[in-house]
Protein backbone atom coordinates (compact mmCIF):
# COMPACT_ATOMS: atom_id res chain seq x y z
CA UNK A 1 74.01 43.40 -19.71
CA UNK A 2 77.72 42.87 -20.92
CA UNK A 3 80.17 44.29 -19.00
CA UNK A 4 83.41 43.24 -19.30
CA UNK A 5 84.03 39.07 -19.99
CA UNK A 6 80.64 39.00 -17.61
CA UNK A 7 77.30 38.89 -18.53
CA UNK A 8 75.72 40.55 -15.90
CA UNK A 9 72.11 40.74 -14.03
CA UNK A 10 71.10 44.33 -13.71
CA UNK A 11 67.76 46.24 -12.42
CA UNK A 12 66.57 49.45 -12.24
CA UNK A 13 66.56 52.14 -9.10
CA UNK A 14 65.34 55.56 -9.51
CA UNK A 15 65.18 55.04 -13.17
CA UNK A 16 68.20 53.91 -13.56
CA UNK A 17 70.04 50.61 -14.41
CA UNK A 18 72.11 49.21 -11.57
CA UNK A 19 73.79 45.91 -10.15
CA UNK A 20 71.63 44.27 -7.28
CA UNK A 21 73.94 42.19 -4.67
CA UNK A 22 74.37 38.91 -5.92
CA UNK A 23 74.30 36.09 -3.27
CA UNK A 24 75.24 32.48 -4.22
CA UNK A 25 74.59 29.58 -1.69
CA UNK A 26 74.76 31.97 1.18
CA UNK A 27 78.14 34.25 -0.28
CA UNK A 28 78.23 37.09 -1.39
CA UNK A 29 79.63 36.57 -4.82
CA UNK A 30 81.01 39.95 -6.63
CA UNK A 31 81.76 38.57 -10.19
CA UNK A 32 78.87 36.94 -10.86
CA UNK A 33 78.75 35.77 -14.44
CA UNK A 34 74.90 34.85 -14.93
CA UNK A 35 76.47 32.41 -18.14
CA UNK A 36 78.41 30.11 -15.55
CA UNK A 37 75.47 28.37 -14.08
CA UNK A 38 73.50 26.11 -16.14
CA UNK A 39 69.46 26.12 -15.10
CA UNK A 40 69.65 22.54 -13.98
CA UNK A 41 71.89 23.70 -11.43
CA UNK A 42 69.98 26.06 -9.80
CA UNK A 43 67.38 24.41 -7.28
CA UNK A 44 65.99 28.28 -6.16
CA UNK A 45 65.92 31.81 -6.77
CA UNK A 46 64.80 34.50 -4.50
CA UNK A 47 65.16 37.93 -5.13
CA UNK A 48 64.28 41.13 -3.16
CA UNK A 49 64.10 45.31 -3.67
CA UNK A 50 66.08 47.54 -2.07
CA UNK A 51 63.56 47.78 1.14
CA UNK A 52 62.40 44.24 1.20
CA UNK A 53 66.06 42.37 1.86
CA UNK A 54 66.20 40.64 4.97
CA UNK A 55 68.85 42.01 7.03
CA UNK A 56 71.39 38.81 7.17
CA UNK A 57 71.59 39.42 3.38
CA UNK A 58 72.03 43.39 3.66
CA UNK A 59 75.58 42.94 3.29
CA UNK A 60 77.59 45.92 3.62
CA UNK A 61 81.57 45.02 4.23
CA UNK A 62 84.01 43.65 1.97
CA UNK A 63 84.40 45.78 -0.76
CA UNK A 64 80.22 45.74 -1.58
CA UNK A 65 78.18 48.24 -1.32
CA UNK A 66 75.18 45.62 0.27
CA UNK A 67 71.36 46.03 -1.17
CA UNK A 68 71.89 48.88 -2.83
CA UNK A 69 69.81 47.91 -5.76
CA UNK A 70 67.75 44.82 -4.89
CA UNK A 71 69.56 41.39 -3.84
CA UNK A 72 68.80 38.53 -6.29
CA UNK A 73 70.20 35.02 -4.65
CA UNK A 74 70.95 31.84 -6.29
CA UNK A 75 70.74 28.55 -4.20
CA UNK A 76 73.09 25.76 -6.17
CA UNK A 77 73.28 22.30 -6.20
């Protein structure tokens, strides 16, 4: 989904589109632009709902709203 510059990943909670958290090599990453990473960068993906995130990626301070809508997370080379 577009929104702004970004091209954004988005999922669905209560029938309705939303932003999971977005975690890249262990950070919490707000503007996450799924266009700046090329595939052969990424060495894993995990991604968990709303009620299976493990707690140490719950995030909840610093201007996020945590797992809210799922947490996808991107592990880099």
């Amino acid at each position: 989904m577009q929104r702004g510059p970004y091209e954004i990943l988005v999922s669905t909670r209560n029938g309705k589109l939303c932003e999971p958290q977005i975690i890249v090599n262990g950070i919490v990453n707000q503007r996450f632009d799924r266009n700046s990473v090329s595939a052969s960068e990424i060495i894993g993906v995990e991604y968990y709902t709303v009620a299976t995130t493990p707690l140490r990626f719950n995030v909840t301070g610093t201007g996020t709203k945590g797992a809210q809508c799922g947490t996808a997370i991107f592990w880099l080379k």
